[in-house]
PDB file of N, CA and C in Angstrom:
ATOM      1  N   UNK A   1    -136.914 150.125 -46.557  1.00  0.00           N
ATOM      2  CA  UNK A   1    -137.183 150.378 -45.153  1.00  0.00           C
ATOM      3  C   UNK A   1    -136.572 151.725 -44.778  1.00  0.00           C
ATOM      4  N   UNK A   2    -137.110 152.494 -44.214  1.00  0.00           N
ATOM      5  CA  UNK A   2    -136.788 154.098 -43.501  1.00  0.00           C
ATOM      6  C   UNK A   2    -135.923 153.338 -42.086  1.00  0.00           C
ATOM      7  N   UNK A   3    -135.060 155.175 -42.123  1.00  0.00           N
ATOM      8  CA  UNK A   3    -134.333 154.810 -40.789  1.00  0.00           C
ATOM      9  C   UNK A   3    -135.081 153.916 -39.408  1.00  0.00           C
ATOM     10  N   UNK A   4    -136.633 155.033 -39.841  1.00  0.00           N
ATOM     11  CA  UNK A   4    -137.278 154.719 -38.701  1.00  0.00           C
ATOM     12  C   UNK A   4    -138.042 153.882 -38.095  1.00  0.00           C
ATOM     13  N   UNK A   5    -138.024 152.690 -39.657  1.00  0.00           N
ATOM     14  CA  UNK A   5    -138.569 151.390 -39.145  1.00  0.00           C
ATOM     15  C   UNK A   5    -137.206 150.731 -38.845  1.00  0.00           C
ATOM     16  N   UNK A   6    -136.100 150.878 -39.447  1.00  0.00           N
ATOM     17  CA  UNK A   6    -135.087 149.675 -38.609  1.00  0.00           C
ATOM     18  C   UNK A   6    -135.065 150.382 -37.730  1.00  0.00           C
ATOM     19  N   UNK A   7    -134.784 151.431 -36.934  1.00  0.00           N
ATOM     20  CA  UNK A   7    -134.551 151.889 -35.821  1.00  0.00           C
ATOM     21  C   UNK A   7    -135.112 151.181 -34.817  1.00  0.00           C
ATOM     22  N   UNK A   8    -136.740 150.656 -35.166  1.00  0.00           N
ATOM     23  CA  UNK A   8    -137.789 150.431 -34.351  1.00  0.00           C
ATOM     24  C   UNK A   8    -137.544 148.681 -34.168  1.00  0.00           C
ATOM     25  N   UNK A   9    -136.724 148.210 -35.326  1.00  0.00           N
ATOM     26  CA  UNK A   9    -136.827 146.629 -35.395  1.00  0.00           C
ATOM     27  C   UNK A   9    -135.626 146.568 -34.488  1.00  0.00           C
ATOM     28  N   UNK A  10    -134.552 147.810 -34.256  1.00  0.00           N
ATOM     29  CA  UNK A  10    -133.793 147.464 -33.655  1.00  0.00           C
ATOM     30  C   UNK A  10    -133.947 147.383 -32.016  1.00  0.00           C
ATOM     31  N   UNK A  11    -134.185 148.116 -31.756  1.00  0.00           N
ATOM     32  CA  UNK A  11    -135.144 148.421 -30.512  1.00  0.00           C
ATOM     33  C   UNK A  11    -136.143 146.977 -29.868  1.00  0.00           C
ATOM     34  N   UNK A  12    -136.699 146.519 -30.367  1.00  0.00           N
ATOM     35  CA  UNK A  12    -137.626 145.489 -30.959  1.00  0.00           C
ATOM     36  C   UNK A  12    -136.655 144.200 -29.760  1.00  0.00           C
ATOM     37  N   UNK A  13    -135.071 143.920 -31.154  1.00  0.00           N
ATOM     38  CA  UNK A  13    -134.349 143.099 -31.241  1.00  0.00           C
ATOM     39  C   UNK A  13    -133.724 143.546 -29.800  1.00  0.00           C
ATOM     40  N   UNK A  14    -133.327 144.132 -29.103  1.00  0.00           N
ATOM     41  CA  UNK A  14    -132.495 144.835 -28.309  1.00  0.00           C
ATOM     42  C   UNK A  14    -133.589 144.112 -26.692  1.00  0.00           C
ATOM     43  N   UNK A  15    -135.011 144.763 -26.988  1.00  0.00           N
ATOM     44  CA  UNK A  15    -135.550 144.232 -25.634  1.00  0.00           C
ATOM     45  C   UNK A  15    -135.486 142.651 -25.556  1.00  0.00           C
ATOM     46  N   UNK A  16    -135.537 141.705 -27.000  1.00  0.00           N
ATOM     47  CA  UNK A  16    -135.601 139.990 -26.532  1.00  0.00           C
ATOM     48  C   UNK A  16    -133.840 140.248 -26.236  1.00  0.00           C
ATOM     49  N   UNK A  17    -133.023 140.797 -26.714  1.00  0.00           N
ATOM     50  CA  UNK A  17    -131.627 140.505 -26.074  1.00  0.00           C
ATOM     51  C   UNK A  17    -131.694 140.812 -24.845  1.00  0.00           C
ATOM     52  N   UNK A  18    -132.263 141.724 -23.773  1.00  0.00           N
ATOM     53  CA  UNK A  18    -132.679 142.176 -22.675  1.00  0.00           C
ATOM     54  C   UNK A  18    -133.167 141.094 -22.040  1.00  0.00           C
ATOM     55  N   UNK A  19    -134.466 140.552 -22.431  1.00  0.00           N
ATOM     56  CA  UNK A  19    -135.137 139.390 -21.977  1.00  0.00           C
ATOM     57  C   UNK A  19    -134.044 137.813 -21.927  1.00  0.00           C
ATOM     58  N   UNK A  20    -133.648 138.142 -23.177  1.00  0.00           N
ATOM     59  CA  UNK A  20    -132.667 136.689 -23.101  1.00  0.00           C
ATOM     60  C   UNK A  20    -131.685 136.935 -21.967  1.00  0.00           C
ATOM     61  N   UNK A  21    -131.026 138.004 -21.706  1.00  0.00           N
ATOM     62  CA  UNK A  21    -129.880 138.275 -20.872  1.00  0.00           C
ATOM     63  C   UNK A  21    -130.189 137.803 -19.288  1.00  0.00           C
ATOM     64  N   UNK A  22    -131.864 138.713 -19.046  1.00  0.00           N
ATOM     65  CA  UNK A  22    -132.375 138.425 -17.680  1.00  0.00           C
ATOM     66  C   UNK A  22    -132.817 137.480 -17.447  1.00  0.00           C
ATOM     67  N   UNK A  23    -133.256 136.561 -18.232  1.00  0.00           N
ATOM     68  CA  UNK A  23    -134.067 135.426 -17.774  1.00  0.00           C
ATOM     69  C   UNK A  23    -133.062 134.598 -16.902  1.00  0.00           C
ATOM     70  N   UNK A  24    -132.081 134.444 -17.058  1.00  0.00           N
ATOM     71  CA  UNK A  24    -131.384 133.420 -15.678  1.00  0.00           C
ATOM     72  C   UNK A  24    -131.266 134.152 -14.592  1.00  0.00           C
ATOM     73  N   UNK A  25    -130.991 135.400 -14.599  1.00  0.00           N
ATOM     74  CA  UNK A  25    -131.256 136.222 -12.617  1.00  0.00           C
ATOM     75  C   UNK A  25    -132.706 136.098 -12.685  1.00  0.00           C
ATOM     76  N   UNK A  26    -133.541 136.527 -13.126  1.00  0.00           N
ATOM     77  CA  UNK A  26    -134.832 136.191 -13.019  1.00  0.00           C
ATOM     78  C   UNK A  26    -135.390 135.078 -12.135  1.00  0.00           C
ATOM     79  N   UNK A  27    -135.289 134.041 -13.077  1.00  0.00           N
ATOM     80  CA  UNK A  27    -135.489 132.602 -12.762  1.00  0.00           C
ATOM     81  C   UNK A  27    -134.755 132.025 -11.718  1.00  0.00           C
ATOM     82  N   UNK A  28    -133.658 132.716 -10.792  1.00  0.00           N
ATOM     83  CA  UNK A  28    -133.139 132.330  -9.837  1.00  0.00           C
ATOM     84  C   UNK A  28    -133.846 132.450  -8.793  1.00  0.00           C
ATOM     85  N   UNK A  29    -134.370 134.466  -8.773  1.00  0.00           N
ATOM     86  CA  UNK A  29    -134.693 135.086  -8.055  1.00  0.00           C
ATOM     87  C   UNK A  29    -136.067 134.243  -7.778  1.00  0.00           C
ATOM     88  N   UNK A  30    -136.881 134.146  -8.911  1.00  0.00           N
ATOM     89  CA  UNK A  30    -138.417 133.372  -8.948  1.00  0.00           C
ATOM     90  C   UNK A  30    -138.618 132.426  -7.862  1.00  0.00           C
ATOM     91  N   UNK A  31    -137.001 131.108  -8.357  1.00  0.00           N
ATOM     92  CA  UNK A  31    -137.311 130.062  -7.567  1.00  0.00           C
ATOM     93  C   UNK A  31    -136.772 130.332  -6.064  1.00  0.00           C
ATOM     94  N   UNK A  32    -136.787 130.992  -5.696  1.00  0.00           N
ATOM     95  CA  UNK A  32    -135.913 131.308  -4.361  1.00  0.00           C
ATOM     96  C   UNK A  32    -137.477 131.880  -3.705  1.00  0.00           C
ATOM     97  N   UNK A  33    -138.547 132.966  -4.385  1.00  0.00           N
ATOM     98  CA  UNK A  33    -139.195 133.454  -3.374  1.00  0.00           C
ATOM     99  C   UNK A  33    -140.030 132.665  -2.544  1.00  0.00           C
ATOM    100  N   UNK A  34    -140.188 133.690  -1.497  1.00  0.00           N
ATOM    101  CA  UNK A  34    -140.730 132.966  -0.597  1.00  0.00           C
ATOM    102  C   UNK A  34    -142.388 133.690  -0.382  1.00  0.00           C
ATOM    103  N   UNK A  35    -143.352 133.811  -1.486  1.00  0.00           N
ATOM    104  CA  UNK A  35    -144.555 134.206  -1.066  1.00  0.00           C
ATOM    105  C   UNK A  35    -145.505 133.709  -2.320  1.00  0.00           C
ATOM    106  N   UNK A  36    -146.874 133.793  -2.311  1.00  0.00           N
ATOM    107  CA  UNK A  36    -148.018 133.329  -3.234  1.00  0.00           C
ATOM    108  C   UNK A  36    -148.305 134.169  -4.324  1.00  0.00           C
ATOM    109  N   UNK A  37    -148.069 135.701  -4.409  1.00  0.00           N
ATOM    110  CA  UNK A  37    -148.261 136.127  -5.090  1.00  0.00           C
ATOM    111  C   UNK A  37    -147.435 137.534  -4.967  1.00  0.00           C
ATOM    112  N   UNK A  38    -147.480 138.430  -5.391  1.00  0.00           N
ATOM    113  CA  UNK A  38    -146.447 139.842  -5.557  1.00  0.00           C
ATOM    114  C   UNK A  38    -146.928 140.802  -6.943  1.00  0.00           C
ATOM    115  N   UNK A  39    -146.269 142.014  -6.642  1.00  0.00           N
ATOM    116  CA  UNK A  39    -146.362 142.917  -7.932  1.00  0.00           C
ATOM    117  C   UNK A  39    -145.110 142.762  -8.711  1.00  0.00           C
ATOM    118  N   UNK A  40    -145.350 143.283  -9.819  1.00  0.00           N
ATOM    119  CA  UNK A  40    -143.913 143.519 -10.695  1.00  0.00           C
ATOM    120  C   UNK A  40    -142.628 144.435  -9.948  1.00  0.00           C
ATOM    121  N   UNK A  41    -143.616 145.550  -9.145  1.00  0.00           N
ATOM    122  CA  UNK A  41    -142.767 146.723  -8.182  1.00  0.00           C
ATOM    123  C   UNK A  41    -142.199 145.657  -7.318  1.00  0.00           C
ATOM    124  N   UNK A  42    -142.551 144.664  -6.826  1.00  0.00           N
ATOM    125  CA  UNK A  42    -142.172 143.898  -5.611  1.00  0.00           C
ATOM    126  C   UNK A  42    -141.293 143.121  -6.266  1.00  0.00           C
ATOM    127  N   UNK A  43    -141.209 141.990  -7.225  1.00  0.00           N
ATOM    128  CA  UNK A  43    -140.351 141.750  -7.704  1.00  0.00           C
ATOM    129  C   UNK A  43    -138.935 142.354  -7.655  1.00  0.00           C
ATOM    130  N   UNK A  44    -139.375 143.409  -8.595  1.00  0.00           N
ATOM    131  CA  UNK A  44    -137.744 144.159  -8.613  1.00  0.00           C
ATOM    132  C   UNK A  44    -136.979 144.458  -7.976  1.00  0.00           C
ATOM    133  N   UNK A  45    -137.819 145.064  -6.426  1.00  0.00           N
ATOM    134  CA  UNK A  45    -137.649 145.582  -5.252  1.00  0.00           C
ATOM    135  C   UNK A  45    -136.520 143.914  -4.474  1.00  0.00           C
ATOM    136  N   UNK A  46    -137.227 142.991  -4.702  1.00  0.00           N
ATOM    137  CA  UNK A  46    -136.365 142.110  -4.250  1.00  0.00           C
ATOM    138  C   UNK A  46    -135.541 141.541  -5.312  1.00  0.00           C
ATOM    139  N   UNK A  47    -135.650 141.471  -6.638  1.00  0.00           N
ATOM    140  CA  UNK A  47    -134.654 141.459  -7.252  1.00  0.00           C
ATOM    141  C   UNK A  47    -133.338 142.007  -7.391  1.00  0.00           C
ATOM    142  N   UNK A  48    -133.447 143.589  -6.650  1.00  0.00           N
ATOM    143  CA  UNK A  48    -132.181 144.398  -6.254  1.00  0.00           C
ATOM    144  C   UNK A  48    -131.486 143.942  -5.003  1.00  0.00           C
ATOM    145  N   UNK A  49    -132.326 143.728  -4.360  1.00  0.00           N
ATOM    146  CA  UNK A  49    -131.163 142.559  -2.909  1.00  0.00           C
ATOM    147  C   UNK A  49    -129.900 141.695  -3.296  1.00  0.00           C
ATOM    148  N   UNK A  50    -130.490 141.142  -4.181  1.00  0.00           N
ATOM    149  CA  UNK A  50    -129.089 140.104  -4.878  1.00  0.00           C
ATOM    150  C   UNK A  50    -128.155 140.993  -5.375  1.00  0.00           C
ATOM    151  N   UNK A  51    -126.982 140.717  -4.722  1.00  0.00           N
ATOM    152  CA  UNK A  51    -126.233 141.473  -5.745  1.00  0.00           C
ATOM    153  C   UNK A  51    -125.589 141.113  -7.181  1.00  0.00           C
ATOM    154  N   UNK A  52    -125.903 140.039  -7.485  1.00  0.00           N
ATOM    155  CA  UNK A  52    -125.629 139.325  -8.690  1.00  0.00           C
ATOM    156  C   UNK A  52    -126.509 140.243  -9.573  1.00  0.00           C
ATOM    157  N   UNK A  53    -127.978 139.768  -8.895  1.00  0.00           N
ATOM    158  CA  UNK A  53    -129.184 140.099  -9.707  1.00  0.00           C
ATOM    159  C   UNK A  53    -129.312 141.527  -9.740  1.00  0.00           C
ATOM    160  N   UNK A  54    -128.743 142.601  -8.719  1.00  0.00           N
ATOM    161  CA  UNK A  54    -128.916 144.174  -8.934  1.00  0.00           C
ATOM    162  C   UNK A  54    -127.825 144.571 -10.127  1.00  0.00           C
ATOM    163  N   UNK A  55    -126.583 143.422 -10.518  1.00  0.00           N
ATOM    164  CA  UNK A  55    -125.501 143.914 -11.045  1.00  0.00           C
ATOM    165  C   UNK A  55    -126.348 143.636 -12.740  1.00  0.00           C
ATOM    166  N   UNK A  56    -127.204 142.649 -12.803  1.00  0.00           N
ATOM    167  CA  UNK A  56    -127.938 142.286 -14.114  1.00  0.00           C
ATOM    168  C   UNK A  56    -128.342 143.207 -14.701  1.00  0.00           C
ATOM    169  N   UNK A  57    -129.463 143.293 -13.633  1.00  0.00           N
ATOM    170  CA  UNK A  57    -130.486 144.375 -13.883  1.00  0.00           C
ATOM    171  C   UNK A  57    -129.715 145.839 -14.265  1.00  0.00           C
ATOM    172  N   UNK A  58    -128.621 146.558 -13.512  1.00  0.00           N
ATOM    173  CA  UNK A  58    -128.588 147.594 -14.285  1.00  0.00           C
ATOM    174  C   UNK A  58    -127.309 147.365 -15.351  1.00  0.00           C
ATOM    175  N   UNK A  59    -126.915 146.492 -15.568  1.00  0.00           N
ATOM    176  CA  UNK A  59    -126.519 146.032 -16.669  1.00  0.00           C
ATOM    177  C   UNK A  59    -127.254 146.081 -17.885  1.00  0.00           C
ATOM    178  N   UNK A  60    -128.459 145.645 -18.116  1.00  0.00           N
ATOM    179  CA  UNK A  60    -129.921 145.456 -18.545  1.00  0.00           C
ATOM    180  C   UNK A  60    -130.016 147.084 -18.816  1.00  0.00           C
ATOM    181  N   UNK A  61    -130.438 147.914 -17.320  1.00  0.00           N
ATOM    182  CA  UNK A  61    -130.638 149.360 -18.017  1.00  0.00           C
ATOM    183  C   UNK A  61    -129.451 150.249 -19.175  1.00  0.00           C
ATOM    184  N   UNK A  62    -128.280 149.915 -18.851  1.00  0.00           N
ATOM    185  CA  UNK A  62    -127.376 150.518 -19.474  1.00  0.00           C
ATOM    186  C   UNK A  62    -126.927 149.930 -20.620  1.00  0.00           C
ATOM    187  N   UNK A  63    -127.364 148.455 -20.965  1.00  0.00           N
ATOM    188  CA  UNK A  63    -127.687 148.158 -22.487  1.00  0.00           C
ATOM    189  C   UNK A  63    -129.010 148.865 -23.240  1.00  0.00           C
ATOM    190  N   UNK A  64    -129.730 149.258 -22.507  1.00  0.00           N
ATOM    191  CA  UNK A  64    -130.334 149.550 -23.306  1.00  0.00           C
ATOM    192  C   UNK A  64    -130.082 151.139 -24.250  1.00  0.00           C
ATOM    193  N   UNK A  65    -129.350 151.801 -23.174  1.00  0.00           N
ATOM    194  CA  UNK A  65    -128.342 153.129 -24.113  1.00  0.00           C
ATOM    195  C   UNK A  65    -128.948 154.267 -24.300  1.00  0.00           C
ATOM    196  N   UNK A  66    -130.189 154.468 -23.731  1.00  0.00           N
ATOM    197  CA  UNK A  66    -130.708 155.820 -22.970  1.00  0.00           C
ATOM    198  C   UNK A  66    -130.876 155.794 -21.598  1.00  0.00           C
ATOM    199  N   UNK A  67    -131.372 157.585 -21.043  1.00  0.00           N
ATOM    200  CA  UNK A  67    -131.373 157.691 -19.827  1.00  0.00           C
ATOM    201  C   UNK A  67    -132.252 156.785 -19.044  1.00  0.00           C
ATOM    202  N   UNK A  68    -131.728 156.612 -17.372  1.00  0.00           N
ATOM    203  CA  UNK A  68    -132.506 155.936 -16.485  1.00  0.00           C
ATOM    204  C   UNK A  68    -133.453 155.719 -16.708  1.00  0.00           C
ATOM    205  N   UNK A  69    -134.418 157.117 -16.968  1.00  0.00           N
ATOM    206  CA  UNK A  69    -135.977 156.901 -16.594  1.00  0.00           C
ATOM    207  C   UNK A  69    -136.230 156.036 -17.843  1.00  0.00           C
ATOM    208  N   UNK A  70    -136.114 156.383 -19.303  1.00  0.00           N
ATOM    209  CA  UNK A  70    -136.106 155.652 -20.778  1.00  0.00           C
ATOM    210  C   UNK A  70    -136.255 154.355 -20.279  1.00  0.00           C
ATOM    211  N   UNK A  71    -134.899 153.769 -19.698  1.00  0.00           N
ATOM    212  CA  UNK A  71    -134.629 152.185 -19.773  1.00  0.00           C
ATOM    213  C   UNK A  71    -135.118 151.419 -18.499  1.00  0.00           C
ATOM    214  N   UNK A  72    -135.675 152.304 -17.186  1.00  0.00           N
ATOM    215  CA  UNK A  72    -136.431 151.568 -16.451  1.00  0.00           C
ATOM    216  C   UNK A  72    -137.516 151.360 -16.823  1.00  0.00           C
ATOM    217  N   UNK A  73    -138.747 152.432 -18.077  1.00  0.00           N
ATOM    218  CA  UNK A  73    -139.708 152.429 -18.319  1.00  0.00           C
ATOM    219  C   UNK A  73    -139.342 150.961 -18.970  1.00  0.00           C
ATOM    220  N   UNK A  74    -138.878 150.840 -20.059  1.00  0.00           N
ATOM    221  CA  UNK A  74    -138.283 149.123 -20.866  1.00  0.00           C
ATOM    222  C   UNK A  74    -138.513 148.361 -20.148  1.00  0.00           C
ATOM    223  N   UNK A  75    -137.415 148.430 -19.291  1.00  0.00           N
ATOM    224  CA  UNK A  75    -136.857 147.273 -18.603  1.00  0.00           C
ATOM    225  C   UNK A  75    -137.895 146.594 -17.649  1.00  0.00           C
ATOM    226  N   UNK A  76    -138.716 147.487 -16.543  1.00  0.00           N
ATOM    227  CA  UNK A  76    -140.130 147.719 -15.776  1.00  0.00           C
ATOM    228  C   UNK A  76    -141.018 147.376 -16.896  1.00  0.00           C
ATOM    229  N   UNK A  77    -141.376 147.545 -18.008  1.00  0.00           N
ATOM    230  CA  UNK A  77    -142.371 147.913 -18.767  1.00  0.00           C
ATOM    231  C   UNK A  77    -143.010 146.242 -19.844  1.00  0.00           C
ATOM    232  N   UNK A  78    -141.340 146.230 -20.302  1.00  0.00           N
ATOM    233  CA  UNK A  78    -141.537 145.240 -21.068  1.00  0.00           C
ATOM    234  C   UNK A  78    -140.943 143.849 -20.699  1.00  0.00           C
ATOM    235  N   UNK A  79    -139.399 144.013 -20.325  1.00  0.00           N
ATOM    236  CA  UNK A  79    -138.597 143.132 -20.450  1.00  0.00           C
ATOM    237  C   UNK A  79    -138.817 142.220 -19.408  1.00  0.00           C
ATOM    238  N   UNK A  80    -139.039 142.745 -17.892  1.00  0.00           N
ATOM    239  CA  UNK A  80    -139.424 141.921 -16.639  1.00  0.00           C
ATOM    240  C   UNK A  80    -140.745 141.351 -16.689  1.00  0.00           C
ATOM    241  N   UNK A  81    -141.579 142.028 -17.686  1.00  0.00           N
ATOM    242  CA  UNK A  81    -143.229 141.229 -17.400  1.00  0.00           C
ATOM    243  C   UNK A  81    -142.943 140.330 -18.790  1.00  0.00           C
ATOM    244  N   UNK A  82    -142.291 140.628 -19.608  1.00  0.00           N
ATOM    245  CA  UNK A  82    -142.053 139.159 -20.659  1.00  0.00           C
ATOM    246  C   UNK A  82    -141.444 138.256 -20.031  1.00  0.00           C
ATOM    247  N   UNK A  83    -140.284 138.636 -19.211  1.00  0.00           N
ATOM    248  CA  UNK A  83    -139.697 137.084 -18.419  1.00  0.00           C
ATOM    249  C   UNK A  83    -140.881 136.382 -17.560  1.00  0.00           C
ATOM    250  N   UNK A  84    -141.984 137.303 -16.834  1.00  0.00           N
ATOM    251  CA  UNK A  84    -142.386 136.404 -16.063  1.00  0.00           C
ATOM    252  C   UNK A  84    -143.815 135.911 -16.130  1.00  0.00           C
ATOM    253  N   UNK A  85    -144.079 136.907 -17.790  1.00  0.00           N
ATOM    254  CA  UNK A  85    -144.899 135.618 -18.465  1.00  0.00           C
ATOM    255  C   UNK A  85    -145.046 134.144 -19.350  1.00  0.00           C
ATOM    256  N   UNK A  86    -143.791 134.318 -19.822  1.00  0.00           N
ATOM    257  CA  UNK A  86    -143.038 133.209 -19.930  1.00  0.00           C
ATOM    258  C   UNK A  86    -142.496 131.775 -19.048  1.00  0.00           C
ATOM    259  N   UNK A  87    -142.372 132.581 -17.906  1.00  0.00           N
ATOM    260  CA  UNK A  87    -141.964 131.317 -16.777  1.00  0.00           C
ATOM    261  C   UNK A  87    -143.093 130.537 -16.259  1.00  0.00           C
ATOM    262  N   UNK A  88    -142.914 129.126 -16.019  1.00  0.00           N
ATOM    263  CA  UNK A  88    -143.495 128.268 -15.696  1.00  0.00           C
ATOM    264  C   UNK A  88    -143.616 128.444 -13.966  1.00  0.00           C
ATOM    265  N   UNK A  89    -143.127 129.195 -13.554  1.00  0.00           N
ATOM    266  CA  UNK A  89    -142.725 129.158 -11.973  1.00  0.00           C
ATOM    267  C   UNK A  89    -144.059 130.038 -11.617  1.00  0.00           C
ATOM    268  N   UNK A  90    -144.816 131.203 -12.236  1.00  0.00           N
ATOM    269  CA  UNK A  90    -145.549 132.447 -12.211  1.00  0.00           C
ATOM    270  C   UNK A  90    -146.790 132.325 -13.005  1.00  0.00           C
ATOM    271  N   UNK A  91    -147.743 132.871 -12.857  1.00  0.00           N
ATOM    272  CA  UNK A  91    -148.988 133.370 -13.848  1.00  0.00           C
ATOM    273  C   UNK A  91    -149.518 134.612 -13.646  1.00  0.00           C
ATOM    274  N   UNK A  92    -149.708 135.221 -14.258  1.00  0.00           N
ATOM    275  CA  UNK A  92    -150.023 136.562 -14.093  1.00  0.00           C
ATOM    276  C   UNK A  92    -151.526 136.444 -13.831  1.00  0.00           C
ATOM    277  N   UNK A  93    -151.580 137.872 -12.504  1.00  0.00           N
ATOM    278  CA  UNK A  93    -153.009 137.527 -11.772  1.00  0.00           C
ATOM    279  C   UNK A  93    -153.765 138.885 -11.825  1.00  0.00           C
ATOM    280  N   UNK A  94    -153.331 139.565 -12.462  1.00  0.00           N
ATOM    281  CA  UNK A  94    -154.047 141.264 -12.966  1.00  0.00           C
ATOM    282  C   UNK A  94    -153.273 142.465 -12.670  1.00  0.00           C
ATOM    283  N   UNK A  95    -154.081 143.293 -13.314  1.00  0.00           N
ATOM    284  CA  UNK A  95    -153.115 144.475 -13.342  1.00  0.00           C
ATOM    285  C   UNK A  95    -152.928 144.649 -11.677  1.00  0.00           C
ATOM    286  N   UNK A  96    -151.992 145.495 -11.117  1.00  0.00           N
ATOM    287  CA  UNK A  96    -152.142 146.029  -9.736  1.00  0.00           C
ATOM    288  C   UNK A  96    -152.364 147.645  -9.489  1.00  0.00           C
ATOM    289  N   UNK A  97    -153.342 147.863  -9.472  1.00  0.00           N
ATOM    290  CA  UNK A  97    -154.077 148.968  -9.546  1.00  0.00           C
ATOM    291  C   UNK A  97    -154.007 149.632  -8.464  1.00  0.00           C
ATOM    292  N   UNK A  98    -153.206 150.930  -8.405  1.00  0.00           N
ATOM    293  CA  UNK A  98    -152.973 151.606  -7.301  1.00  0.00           C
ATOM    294  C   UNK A  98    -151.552 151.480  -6.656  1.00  0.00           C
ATOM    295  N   UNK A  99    -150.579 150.288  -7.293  1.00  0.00           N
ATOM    296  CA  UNK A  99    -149.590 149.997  -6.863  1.00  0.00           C
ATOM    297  C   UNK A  99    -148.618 151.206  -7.723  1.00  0.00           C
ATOM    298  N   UNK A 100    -148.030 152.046  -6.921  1.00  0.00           N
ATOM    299  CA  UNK A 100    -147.317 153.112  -7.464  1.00  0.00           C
ATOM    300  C   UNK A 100    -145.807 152.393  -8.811  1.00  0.00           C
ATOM    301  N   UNK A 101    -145.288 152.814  -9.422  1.00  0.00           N
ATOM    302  CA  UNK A 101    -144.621 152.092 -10.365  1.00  0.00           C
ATOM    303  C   UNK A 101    -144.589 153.638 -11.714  1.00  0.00           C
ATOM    304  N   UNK A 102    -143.364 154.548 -11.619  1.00  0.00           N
ATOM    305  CA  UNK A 102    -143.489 155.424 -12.119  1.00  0.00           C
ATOM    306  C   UNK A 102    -143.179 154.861 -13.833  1.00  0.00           C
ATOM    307  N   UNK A 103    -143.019 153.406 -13.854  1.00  0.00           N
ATOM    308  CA  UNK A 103    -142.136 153.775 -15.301  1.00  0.00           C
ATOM    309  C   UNK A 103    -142.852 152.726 -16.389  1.00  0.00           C
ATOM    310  N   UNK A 104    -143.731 151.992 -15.593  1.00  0.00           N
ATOM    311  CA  UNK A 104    -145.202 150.492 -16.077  1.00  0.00           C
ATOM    312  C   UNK A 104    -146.105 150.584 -15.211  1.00  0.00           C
ATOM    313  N   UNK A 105    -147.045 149.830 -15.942  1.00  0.00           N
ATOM    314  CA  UNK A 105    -147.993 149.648 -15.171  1.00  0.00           C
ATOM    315  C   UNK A 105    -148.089 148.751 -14.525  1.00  0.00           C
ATOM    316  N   UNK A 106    -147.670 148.189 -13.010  1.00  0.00           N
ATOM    317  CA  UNK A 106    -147.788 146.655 -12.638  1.00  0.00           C
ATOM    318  C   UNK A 106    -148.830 145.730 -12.307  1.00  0.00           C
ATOM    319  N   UNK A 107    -148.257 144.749 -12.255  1.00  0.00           N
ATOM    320  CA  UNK A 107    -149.381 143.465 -12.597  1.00  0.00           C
ATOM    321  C   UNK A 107    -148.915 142.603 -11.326  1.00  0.00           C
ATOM    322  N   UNK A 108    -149.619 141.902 -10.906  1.00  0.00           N
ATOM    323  CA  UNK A 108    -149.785 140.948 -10.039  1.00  0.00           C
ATOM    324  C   UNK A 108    -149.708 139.897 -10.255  1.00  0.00           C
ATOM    325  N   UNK A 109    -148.680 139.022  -9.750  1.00  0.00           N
ATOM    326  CA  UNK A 109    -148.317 137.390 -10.108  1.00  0.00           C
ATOM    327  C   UNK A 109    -148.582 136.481  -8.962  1.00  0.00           C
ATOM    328  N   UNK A 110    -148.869 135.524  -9.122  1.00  0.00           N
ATOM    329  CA  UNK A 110    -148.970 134.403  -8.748  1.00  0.00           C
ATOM    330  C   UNK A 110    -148.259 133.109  -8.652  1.00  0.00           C
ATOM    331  N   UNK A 111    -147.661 133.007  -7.675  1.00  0.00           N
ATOM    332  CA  UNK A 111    -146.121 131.705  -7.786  1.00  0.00           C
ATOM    333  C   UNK A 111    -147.127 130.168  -8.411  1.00  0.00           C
ATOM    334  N   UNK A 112    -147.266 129.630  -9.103  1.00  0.00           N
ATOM    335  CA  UNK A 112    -147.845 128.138  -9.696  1.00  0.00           C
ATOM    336  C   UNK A 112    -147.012 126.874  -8.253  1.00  0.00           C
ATOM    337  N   UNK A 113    -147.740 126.430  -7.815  1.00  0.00           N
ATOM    338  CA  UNK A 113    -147.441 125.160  -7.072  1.00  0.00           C
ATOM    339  C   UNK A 113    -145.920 124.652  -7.401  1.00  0.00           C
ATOM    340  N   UNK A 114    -145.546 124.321  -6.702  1.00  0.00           N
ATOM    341  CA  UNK A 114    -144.348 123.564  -7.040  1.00  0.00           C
ATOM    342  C   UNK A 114    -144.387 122.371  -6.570  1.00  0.00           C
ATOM    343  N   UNK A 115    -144.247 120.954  -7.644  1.00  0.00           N
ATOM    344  CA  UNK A 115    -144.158 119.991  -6.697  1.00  0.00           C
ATOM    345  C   UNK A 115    -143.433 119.601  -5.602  1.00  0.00           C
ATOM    346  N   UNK A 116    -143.363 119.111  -4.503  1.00  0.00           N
ATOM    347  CA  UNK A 116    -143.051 118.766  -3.515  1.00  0.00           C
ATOM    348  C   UNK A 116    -143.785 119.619  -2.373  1.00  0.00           C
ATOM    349  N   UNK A 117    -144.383 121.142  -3.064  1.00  0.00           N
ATOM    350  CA  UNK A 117    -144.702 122.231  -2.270  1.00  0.00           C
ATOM    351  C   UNK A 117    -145.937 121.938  -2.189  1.00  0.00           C
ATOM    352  N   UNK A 118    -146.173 122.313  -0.514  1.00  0.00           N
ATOM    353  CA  UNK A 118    -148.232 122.860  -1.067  1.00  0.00           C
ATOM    354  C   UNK A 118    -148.517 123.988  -0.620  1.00  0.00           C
TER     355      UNK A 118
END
C-alpha cells in the first residue's frame, strides 16, 4: 500500500470517527425539532444554538486537522448527511437546489412521524 492509499483509508476512518462522535448531539438536536422538513444549511444553523451541540460540532471540525473551510466542507459534506441518513427520526427528501451552502451540496429532510405525533 502507498502513502497515499493509507492516507486516504485514514481519512476514510477519521470521518465514521466524526460520524460516531456526532451522532448523539445530532440525535438530540433531531428529536427536539420542531418542523416537517429542513435543509442540511438549516440543520446546522440550529444545531449551533445548543451550546453543547456548537461545542461538538467544532470539536468535530478541529478533529478533523485541517483548515476551517477543509473540515466544514467534511463535516457539511459528509459527516452530517451520513448521520441523518442513518437516523430513523429523518428521510432525505432531495437535493435543495438553490439553497446557498459554500462547503456541500444540501439536501432536504423530512422529520418521519413520530408516534404519539401527527
Amino acid at each position: 500500500m502507498t502513502d497515499h492509499e493509507g492516507g486516504a483509508s485514514t481519512r476514510s476512518d477519521l470521518v465514521d470517527e466524526l460520524i460516531e462522535f456526532l451522532t448523539p448531539t445530532a440525535t438530540n438536536i433531531l428529536q427536539r425539532l420542531d418542523a416537517e422538513e429542513f435543509t442540511t444549511v438549516q440543520f446546522i444553523e440550529v444545531l449551533q444554538t445548543d451550546a453543547h451541540a456548537r461545542a461538538a460540532y467544532n470539536e468535530a471540525l478541529r478533529r478533523w486537522g485541517e483548515d476551517e473551510t477543509y473540515a466544514k466542507m467534511v463535516v457539511h459534506g459528509q459527516v452530517i448527511p451520513a448521520i441523518l441518513r442513518r437516523s430513523n427520526l429523518v428521510e432525505w427528501a432531495g437535493y435543495a437546489h438553490g439553497e446557498p451552502d459554500p462547503y456541500a451540496v444540501p439536501a432536504w429532510w423530512k422529520v418521519k412521524r413520530r408516534e404519539g405525533h401527527t
